[in-house]
Structures are given as C-alpha cells and as structure tokens.
N, C-alpha and C. Protein backbone atom coordinates (compact mmCIF):
# COMPACT_ATOMS: atom_id res chain seq x y z
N UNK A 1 -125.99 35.18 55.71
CA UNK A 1 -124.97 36.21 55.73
C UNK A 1 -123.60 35.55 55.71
N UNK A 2 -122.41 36.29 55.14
CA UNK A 2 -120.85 35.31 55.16
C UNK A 2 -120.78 36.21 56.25
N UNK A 3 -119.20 35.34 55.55
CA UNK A 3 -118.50 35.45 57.78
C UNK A 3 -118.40 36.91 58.10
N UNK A 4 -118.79 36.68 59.41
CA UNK A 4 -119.03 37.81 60.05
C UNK A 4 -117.15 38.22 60.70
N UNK A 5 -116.47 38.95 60.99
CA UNK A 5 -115.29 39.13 61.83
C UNK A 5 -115.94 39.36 63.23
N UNK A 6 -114.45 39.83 63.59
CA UNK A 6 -115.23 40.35 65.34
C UNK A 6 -115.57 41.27 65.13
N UNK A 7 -114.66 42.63 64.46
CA UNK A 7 -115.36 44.18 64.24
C UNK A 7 -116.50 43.95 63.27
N UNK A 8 -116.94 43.21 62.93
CA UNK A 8 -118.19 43.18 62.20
C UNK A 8 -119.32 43.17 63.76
N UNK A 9 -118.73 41.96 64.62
CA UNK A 9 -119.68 41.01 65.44
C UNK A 9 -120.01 42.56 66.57
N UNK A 10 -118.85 43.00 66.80
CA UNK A 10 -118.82 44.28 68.04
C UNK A 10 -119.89 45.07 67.46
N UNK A 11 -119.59 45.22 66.03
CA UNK A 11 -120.47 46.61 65.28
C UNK A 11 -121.90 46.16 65.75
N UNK A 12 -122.55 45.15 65.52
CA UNK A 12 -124.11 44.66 65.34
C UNK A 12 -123.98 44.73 66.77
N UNK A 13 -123.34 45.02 67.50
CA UNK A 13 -124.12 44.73 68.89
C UNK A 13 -124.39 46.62 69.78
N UNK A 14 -123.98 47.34 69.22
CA UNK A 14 -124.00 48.70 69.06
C UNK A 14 -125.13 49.42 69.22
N UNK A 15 -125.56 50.09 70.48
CA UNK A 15 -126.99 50.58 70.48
C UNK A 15 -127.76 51.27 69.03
N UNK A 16 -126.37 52.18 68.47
CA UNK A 16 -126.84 52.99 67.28
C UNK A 16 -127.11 51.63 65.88
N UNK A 17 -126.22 50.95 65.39
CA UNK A 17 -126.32 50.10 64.84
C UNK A 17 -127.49 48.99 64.80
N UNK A 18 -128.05 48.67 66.27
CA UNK A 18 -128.65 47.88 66.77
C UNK A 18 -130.38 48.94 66.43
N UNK A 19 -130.49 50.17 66.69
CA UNK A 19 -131.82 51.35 65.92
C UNK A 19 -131.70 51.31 64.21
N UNK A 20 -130.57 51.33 63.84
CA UNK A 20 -130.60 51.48 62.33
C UNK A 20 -131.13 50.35 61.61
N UNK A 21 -130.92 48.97 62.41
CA UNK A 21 -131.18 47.55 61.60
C UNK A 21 -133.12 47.54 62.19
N UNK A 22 -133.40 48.23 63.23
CA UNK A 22 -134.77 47.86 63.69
C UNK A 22 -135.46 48.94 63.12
N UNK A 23 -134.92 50.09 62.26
CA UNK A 23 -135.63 51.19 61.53
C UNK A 23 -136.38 50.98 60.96
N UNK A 24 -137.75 51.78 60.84
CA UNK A 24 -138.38 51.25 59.50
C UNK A 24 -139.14 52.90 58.99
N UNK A 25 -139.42 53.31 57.81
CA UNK A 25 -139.62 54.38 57.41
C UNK A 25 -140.81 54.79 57.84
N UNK A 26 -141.18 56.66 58.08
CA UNK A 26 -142.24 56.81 58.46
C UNK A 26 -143.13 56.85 56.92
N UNK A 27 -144.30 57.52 57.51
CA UNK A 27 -145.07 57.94 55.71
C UNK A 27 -145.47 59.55 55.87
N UNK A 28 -144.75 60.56 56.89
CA UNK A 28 -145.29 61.94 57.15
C UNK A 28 -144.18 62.33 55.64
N UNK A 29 -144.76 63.34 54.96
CA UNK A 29 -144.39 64.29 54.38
C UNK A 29 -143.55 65.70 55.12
N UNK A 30 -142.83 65.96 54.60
CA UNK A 30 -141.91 66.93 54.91
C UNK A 30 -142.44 68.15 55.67
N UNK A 31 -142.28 69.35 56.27
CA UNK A 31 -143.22 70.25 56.28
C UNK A 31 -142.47 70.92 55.36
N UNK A 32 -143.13 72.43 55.10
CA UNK A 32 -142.90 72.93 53.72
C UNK A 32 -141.38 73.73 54.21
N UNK A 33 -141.11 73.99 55.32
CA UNK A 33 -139.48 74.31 55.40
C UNK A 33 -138.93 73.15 56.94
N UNK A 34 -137.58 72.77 56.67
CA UNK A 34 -137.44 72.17 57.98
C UNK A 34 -137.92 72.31 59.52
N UNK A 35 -138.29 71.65 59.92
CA UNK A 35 -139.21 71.98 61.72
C UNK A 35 -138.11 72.48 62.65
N UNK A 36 -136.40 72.61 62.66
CA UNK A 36 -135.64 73.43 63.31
C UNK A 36 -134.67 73.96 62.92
N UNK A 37 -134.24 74.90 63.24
CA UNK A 37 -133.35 76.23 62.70
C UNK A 37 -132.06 75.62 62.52
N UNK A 38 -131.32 75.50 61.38
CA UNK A 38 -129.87 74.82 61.66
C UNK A 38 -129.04 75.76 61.82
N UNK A 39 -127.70 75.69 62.53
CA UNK A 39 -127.32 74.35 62.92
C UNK A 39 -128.18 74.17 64.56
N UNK A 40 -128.48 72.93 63.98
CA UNK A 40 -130.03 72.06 65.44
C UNK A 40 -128.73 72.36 66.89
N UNK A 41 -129.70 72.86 68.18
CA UNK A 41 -129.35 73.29 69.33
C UNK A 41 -130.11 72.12 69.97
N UNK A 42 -129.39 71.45 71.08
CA UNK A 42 -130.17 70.71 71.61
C UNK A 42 -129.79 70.78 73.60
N UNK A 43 -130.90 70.54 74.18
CA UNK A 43 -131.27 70.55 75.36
C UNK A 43 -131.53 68.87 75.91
N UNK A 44 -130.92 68.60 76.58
CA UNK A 44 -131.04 67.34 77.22
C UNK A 44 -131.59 66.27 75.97
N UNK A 45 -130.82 66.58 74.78
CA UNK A 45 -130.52 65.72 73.57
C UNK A 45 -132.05 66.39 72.81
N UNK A 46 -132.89 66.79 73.46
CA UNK A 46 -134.21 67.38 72.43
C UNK A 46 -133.93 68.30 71.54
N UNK A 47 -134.12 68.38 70.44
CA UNK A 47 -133.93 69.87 69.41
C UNK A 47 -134.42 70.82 70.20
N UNK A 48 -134.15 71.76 69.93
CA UNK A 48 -135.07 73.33 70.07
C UNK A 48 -135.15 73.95 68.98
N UNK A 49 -135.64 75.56 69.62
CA UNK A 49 -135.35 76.42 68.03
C UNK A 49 -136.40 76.10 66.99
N UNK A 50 -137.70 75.78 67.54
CA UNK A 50 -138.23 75.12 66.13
C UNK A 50 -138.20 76.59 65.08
N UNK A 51 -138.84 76.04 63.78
CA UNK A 51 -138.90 77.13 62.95
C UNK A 51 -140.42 77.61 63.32
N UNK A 52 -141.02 78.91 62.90
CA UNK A 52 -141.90 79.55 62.85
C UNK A 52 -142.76 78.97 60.97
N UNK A 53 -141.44 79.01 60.39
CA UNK A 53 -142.73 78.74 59.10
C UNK A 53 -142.43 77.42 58.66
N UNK A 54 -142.39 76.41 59.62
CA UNK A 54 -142.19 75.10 59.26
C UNK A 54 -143.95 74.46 59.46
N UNK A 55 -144.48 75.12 58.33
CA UNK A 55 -145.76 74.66 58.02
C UNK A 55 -146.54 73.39 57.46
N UNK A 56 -147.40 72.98 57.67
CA UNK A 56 -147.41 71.40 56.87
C UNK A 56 -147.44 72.01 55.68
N UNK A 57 -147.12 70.41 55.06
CA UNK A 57 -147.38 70.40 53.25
C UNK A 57 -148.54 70.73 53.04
N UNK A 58 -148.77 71.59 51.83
CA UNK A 58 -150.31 71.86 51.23
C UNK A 58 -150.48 71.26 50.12
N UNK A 59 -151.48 71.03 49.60
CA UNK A 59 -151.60 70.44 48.07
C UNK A 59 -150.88 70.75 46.78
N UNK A 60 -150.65 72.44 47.40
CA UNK A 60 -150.52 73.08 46.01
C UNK A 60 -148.90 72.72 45.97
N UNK A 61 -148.12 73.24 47.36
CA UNK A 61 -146.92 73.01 47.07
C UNK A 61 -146.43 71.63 46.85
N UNK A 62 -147.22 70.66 46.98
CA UNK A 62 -146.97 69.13 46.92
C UNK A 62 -147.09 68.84 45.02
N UNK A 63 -147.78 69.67 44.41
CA UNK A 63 -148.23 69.28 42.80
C UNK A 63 -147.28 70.07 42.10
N UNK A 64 -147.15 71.64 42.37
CA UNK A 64 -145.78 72.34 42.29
C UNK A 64 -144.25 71.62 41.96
N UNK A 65 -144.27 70.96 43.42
CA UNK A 65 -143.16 70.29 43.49
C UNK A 65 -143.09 68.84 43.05
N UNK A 66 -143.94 68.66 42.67
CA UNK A 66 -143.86 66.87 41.49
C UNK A 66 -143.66 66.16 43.24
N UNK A 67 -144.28 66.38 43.98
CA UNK A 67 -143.77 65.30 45.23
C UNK A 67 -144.78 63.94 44.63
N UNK A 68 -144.51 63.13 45.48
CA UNK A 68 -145.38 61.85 45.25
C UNK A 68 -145.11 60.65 46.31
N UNK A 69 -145.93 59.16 46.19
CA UNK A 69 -145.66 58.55 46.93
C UNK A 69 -145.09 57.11 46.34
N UNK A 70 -144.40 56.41 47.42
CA UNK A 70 -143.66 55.21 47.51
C UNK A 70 -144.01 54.26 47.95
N UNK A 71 -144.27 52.83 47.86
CA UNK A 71 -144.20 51.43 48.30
C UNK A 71 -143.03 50.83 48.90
N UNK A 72 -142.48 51.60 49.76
CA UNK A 72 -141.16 50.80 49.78
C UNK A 72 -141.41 48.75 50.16
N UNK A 73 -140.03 48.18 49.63
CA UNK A 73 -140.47 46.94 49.92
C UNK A 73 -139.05 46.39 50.48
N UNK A 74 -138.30 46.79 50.71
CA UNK A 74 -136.65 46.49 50.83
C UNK A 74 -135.78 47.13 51.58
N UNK A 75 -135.43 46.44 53.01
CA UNK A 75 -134.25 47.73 53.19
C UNK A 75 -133.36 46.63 53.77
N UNK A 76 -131.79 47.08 53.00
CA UNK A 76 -130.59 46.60 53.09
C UNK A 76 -129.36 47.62 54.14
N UNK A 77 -129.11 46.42 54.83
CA UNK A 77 -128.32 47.51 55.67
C UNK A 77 -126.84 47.20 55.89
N UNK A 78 -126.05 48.05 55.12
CA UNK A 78 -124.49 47.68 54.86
C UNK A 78 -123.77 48.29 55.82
N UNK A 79 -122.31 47.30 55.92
CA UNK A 79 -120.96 47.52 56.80
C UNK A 79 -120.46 48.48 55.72
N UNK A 80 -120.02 49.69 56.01
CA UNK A 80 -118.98 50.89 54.60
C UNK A 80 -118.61 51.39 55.87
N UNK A 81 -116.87 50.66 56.59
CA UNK A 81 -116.04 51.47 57.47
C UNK A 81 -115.56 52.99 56.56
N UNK A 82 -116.34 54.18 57.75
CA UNK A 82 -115.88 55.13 57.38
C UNK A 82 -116.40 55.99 55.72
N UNK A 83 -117.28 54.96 55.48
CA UNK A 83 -118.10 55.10 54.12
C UNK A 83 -117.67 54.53 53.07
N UNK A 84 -116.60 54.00 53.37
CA UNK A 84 -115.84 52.90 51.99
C UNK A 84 -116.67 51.76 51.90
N UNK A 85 -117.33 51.19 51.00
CA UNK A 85 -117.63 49.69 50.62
C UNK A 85 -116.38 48.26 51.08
N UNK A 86 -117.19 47.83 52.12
CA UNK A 86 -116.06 46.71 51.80
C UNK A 86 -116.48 45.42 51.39
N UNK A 87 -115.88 44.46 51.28
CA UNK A 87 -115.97 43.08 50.55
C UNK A 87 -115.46 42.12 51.36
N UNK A 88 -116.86 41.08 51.33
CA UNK A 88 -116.79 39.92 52.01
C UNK A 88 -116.16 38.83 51.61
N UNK A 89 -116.53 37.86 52.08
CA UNK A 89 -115.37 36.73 50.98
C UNK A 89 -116.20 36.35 49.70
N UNK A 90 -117.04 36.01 49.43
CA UNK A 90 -117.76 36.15 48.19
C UNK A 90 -117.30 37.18 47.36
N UNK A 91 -116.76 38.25 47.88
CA UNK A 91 -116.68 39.69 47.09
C UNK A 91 -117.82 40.64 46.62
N UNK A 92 -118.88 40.19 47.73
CA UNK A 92 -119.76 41.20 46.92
C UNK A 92 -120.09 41.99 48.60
N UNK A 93 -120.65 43.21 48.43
CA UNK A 93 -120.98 44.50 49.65
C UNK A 93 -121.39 43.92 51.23
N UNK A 94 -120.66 44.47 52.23
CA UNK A 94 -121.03 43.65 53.47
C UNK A 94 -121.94 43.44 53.71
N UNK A 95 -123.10 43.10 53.61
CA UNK A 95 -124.18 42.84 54.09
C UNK A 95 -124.49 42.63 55.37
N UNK A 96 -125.14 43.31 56.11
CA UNK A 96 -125.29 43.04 57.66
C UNK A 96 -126.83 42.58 57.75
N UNK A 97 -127.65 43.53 57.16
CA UNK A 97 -129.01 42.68 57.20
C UNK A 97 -130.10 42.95 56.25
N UNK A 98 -130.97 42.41 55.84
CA UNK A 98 -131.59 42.27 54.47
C UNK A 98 -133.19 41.87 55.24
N UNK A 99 -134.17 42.98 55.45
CA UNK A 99 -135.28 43.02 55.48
C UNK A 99 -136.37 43.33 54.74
N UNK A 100 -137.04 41.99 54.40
CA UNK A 100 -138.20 42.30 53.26
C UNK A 100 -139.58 42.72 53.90
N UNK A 101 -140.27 43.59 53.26
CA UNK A 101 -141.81 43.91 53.64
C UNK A 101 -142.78 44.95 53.16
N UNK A 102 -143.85 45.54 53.54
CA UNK A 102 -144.44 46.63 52.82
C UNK A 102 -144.64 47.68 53.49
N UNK A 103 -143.81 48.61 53.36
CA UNK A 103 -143.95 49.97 53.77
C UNK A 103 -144.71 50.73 53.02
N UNK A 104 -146.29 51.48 52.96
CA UNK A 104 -147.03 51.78 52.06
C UNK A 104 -147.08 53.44 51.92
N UNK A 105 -147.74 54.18 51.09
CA UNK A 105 -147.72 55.56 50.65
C UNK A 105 -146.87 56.47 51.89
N UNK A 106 -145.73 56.22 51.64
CA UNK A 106 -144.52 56.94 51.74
C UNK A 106 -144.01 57.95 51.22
N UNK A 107 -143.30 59.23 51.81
CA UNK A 107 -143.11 60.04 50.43
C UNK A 107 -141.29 59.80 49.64
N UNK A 108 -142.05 59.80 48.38
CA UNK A 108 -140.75 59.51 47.45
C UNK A 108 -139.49 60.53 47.19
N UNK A 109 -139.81 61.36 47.64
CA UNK A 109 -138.66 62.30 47.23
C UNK A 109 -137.72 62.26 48.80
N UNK A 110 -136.63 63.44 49.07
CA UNK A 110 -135.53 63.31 49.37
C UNK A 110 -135.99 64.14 50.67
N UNK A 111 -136.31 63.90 51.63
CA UNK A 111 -136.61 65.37 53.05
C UNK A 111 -136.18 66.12 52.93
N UNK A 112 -135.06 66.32 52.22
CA UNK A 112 -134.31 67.99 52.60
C UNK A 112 -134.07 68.30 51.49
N UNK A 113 -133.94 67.42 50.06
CA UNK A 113 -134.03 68.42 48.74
C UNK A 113 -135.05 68.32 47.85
N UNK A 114 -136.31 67.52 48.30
CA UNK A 114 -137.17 67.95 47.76
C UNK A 114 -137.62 68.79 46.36
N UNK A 115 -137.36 70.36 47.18
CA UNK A 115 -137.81 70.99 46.13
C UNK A 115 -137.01 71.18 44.83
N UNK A 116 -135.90 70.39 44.94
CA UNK A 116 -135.08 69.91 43.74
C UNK A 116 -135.30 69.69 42.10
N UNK A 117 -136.70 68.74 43.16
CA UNK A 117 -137.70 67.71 41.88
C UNK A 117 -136.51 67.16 41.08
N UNK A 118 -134.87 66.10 41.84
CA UNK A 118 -134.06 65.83 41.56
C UNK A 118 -134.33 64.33 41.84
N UNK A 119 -135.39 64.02 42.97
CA UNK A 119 -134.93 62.74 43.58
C UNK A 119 -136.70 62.30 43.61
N UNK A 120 -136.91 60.84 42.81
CA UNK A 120 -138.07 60.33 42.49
C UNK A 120 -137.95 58.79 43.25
N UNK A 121 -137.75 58.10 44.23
CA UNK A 121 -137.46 57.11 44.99
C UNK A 121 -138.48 55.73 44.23
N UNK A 122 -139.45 56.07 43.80
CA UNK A 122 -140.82 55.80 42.98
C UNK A 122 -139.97 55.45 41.70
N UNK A 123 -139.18 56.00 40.80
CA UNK A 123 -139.01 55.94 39.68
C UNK A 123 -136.91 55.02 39.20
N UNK A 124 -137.51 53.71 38.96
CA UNK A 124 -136.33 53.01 38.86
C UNK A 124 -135.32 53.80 37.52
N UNK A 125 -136.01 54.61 36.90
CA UNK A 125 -134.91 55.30 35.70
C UNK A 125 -133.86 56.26 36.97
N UNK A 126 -134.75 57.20 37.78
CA UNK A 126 -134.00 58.29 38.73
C UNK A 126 -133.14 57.40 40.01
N UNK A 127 -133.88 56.27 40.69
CA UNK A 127 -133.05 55.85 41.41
C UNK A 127 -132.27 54.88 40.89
N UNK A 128 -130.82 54.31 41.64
CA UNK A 128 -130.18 53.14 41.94
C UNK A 128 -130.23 52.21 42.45
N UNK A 129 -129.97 50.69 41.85
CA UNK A 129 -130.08 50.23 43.27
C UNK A 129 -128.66 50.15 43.90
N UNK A 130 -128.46 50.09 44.96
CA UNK A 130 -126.93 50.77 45.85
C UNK A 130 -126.19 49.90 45.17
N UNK A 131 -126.53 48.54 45.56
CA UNK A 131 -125.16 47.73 45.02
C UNK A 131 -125.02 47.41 43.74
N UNK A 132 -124.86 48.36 42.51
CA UNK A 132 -125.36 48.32 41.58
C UNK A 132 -124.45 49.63 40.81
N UNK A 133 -124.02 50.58 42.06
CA UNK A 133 -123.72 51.64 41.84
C UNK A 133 -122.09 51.67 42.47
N UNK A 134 -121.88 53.03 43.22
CA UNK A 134 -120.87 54.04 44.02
C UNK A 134 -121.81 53.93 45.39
N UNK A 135 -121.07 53.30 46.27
CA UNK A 135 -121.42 53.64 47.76
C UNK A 135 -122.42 55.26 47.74
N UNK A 136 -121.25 56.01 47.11
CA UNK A 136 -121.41 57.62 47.13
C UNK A 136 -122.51 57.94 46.02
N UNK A 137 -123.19 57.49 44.96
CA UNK A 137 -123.90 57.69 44.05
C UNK A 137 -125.22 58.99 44.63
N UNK A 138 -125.19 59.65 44.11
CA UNK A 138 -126.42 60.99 45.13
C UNK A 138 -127.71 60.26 44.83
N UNK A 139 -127.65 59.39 44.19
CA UNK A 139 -129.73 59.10 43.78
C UNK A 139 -130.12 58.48 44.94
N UNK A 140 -128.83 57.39 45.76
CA UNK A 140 -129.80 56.27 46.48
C UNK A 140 -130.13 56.78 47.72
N UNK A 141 -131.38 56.22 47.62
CA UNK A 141 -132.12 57.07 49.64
C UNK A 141 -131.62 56.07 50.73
N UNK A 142 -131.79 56.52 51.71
CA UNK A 142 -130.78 55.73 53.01
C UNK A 142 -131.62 56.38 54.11
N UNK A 143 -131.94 55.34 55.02
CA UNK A 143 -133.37 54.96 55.94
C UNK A 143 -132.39 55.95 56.81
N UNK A 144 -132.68 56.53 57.86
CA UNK A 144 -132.52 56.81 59.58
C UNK A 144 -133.12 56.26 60.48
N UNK A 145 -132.35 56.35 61.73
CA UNK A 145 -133.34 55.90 62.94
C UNK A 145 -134.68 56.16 62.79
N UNK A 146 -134.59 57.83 62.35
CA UNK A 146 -135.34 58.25 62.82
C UNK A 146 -136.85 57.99 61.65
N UNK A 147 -136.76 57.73 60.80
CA UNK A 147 -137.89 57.13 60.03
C UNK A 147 -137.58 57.89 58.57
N UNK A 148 -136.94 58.98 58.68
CA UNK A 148 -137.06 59.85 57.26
C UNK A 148 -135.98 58.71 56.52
N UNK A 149 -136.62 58.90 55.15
CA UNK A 149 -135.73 58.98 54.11
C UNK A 149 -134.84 60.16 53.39
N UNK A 150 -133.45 59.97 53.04
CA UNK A 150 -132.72 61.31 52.67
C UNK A 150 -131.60 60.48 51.31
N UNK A 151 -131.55 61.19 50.46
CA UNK A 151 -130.57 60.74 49.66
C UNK A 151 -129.23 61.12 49.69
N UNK A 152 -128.53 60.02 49.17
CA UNK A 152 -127.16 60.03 49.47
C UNK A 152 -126.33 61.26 49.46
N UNK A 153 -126.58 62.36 48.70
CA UNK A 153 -125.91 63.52 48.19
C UNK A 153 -126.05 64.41 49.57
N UNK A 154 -127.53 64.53 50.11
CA UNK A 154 -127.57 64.95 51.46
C UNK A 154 -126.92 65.00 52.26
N UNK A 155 -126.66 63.10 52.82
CA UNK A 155 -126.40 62.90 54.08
C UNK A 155 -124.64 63.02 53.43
N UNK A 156 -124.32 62.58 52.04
CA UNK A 156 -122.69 63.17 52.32
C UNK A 156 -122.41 64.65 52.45
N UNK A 157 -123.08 65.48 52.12
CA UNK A 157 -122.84 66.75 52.42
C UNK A 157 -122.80 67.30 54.44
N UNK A 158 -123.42 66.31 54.41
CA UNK A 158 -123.78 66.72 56.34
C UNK A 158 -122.77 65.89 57.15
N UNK A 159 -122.39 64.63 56.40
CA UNK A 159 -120.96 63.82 57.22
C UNK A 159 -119.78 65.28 56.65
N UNK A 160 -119.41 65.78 55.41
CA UNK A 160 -118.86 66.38 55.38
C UNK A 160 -118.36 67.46 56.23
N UNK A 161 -119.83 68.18 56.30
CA UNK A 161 -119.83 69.50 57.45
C UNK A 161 -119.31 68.66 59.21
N UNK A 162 -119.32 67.53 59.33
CA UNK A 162 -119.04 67.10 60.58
C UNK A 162 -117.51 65.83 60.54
N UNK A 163 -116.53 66.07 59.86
CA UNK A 163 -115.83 65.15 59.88
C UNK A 163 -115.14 64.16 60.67
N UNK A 164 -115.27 64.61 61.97
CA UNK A 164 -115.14 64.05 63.08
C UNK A 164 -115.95 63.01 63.80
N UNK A 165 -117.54 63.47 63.07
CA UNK A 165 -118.64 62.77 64.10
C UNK A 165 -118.94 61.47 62.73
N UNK A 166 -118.84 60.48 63.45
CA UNK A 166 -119.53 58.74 62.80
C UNK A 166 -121.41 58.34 62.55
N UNK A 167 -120.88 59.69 63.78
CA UNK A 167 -122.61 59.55 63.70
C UNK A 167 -123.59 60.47 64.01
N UNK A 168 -124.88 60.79 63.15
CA UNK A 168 -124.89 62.29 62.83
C UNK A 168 -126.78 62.19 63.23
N UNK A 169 -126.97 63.72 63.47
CA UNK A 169 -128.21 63.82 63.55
C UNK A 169 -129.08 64.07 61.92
N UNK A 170 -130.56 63.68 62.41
CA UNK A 170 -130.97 63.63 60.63
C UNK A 170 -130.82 65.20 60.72
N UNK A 171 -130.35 64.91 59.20
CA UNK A 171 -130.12 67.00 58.79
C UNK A 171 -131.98 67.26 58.16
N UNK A 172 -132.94 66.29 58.27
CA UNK A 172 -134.19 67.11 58.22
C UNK A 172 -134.93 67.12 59.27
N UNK A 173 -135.07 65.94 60.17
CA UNK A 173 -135.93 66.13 61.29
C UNK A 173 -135.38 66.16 63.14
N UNK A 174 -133.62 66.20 62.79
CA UNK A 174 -132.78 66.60 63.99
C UNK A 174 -132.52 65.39 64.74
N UNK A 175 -132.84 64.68 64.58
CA UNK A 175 -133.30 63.55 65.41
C UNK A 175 -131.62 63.02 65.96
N UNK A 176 -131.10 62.86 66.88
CA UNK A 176 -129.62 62.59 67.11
C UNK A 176 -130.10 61.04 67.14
N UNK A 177 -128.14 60.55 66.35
CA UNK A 177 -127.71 59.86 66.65
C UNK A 177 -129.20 58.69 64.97
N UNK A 178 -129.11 59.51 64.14
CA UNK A 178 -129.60 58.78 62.73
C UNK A 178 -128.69 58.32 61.93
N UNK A 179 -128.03 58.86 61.54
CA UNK A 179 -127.30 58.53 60.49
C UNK A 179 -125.64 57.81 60.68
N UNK A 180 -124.95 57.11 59.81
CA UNK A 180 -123.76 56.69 60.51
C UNK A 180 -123.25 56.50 59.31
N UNK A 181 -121.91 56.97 59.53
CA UNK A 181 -120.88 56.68 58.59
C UNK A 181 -120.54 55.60 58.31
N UNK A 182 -120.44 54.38 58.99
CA UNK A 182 -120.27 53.09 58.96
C UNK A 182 -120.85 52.09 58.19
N UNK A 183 -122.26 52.51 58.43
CA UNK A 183 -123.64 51.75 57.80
C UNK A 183 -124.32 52.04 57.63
N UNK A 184 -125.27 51.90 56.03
CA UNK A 184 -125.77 52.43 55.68
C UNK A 184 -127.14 51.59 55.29
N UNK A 185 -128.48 52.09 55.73
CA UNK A 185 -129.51 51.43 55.71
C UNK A 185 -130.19 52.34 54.24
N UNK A 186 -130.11 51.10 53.17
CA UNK A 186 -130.66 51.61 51.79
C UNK A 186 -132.29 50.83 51.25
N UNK A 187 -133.35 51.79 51.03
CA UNK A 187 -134.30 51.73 51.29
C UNK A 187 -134.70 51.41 49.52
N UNK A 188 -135.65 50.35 49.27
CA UNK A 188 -135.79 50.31 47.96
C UNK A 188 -137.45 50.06 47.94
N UNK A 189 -137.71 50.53 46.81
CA UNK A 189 -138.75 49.96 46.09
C UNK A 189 -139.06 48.76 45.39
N UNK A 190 -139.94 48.39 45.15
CA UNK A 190 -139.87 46.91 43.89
C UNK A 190 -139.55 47.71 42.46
N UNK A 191 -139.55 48.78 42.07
CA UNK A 191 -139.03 48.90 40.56
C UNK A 191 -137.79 48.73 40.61
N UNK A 192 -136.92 49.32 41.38
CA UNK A 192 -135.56 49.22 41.46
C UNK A 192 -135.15 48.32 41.85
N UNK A 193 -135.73 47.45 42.82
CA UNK A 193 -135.46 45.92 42.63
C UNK A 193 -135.28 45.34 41.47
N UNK A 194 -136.49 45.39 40.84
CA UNK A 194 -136.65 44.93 39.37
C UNK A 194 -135.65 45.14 38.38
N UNK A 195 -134.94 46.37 38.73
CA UNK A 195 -133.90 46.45 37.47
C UNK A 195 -132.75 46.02 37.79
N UNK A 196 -132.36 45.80 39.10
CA UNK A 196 -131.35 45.15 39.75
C UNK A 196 -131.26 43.45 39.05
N UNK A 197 -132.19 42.82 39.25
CA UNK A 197 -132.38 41.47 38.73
C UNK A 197 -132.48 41.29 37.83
N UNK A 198 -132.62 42.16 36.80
CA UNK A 198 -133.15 41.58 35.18
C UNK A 198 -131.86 41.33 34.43
C-alpha cells in the first residue's frame, strides 16, 4: 500500500471502517420484497416493522427475473472522502485494502433492484471494474457490513436521501451502520478482473 497520512491512519482504525475491511459477502438471495417496511424503525439499534410479504425467493420469480449466481473473487476497499476518489502519490485510487479469495454461488444481481434485470455482477460486458470507471458509475456492486451486495446507483440514491449521515444502514437488509460514504468496499468477479488487465 503507498503512504498512508494520519487521516488515512485514524480512518483504518475506525470500528465501522475496521467491519467494512473484515466484510465478506453472504450467498442468501433476496426475499421476493424487502424483509422491513421503509423508512427502517429501529429499537435498541434492531429493525422492526418486518414486512408481511417479504417471502423467500421461488424458482419461478428467480427465472422471471434473469436472477443468477456469482463467484466472487476480489474485494477492494477504497479511501473516496465524502465519495470523491482521491489520489495517492502514484496517482492511482486510495487503496486501503485488497483481499483475494473465493466467495462461491452468490447472488449476482443488485438486493434492492433486482427486478430491474439491470445489474448482472456475473457478466463483465454489464459490470465495471471500479477503477476503471466514475467512483459514481451505477453498474459497480459495493460489499456492506452486512454481507449484501448493492450497486452503486442504489447506495447513491440512499446517501442522497440522508445527506448528513457518512454512514448508512443497508437500504435492503437494514442492517445499521453498512454502508459509508468514505469507503467503499467493491466486490469483483474474475471476468471483470479479466477485462481490467487485458
């Protein structure tokens, strides 16, 4: 990694920062509508409110909806104060930490837009790879604490609705204190690897 500053050194030592770098994705599928009523109510930090027709996935709506699964093998986890990209002395994206491994039949699409059939995580033509792109680009997926994957277009729409807060609950499975404006944990596959390098 290049040089680290101190607000780099303070950031990594950050309980939230310190869950986002030890994240690793789950492999549950979505249920077929979100599991709590937004905007999420919480009780001694637990969601409530679940939904009534937050049913599991069924086959049919899973083939319907082109869902499918992922290998993830990559997750990169960047310094973006405030969501801006910044640049190290090399000049290329902060890099805070770079974990390789196999995360297996995962689902590829987006938790919360899904039924889009916009976002293929599986398919290096539909995704990006981040540094490759716009910080802001809507294709690339970005890990949470909490295990879901969500694509970028999502989670900027939900920092939006909260402009104040750095750090946000997942807008699919509620989970406080997932997501962060600061840093962003970007989740890849080996295809999109692949097109990154060639």
């Amino acid at each position: 990694m290049a040089h680290v500053d101190a607000h780099l050194s303070l950031l990594l030592a950050t309980p939230e920062v310190v869950r986002l770098i030890a994240a690793r994705p789950h492999v549950y599928p979505p249920n077929v509508n979100p599991p709590f009523d937004y905007p999420f109510q919480y009780v001694n930090g637990v969601a409530t409110s679940p939904r009534s027709d937050a049913t599991a996935m069924t086959n049919k709506i899973w083939k319907n909806n082109r869902c499918g699964i992922v290998d993830w093998c990559l997750i990169i986890v960047e310094f973006a104060l405030a969501g801006v990209r910044q640049s190290q002395l090399h000049g290329g994206p902060a890099t805070l930490n770079i974990c390789a491994g196999s995360w297996e039949n995962c689902f590829s699409n987006c938790m919360v837009c899904w039924r889009t059939q916009q976002r293929d995580f599986s398919d290096a033509d539909k995704t990006s790879h981040p540094y490759s792109v716009s910080i802001h680009n809507p294709v690339t997926p970005q890990l949470g604490c909490c295990g879901c994957v969500i694509c970028t277009q999502c989670l900027t729409e939900e920092f939006a609705r909260r402009p104040d807060d750095n750090i946000i609950a997942c807008p699919y499975c509620a989970q406080l204190k997932s997501y962060s404006r600061d840093v962003k944990a970007w989740i890849l596959c080996e295809a999109v690897c692949k097109t990154f390098l060639a």
